[in-house]
Protein backbone atom coordinates (compact mmCIF):
# COMPACT_ATOMS: atom_id res chain seq x y z
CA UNK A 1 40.56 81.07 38.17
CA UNK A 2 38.37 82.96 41.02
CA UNK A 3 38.55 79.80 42.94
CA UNK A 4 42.51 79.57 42.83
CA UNK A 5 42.18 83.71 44.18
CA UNK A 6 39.80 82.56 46.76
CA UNK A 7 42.64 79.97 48.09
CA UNK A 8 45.24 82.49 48.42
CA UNK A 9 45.76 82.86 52.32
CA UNK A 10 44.53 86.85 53.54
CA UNK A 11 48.32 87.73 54.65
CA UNK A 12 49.72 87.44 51.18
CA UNK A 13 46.88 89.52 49.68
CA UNK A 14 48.08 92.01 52.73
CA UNK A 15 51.71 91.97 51.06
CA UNK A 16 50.58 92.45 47.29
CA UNK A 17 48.35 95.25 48.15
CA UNK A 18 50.92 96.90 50.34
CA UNK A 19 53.29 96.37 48.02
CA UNK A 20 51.90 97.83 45.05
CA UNK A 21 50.18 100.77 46.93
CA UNK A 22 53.80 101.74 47.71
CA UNK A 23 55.34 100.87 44.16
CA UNK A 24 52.57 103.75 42.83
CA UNK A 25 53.27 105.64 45.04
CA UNK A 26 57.02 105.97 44.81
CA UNK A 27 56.41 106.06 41.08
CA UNK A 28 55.07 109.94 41.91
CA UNK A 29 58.65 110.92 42.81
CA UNK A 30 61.04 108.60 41.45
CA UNK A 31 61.42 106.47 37.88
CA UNK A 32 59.74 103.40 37.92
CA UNK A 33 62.88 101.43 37.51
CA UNK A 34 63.97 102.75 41.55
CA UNK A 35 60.34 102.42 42.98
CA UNK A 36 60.52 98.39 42.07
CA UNK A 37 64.06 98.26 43.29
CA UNK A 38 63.04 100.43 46.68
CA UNK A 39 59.88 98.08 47.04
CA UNK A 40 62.06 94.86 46.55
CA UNK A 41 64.62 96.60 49.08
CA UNK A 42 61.39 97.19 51.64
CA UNK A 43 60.50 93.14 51.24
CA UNK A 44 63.51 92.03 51.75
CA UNK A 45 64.36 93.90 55.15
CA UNK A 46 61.30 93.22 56.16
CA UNK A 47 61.47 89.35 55.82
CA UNK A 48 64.90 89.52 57.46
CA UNK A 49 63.58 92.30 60.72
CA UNK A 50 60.90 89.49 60.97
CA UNK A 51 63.51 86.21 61.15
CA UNK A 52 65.87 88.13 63.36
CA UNK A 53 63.60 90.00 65.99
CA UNK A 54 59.59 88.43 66.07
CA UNK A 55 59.14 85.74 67.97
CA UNK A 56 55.90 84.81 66.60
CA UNK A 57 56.54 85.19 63.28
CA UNK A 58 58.76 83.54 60.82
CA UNK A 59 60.31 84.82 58.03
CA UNK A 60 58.64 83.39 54.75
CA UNK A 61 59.73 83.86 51.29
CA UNK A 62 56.61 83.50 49.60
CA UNK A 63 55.78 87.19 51.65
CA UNK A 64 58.61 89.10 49.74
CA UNK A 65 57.44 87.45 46.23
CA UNK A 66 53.89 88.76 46.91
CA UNK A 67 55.00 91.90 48.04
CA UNK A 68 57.46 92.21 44.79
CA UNK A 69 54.96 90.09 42.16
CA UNK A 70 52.26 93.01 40.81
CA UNK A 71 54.88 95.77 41.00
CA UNK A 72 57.17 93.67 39.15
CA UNK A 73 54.70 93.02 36.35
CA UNK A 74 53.96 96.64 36.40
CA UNK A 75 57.19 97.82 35.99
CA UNK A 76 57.58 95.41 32.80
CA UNK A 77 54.49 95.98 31.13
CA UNK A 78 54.75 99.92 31.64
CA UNK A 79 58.54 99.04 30.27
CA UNK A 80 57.28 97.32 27.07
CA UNK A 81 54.36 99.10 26.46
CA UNK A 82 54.24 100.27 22.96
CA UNK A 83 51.81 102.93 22.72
């Protein structure tokens, strides 16, 4: 399994972190429920800023479902978490 981490390129590791550091955040000052749905908002635009205005870089898909994957399984387990 550490091998298969090890083979996951540095830029998507750039999106989950991001992504998650501003899930927790938002989940300070808003329900969980709205900081997954503002995070998934945030990946989105910034996939399509990227297609419409970068010249270097293209838009990729895989970005947005690294940026969305470890909030998203945060948000569920926190949601089914009997305690």
């Amino acid at each position: 399994m550490l091998s298969r981490l090890a083979n996951i390129p540095h830029d998507k590791l750039l999106h989950s972190f991001y992504g998650t550091l501003i899930y927790l955040v938002l989940t300070l000052l808003v329900p969980s429920f709205v900081a997954l749905l503002i995070v998934i908002a945030i990946a989105i635009s910034k996939e399509i800023y990227d297609s419409f205005h970068s010249k270097l870089h293209t838009a990729e898909t895989l970005d947005a479902v690294y940026t969305i994957f470890i909030p998203f399984i945060i948000h569920v387990r926190d949601t089914l978490w009997i305690g």
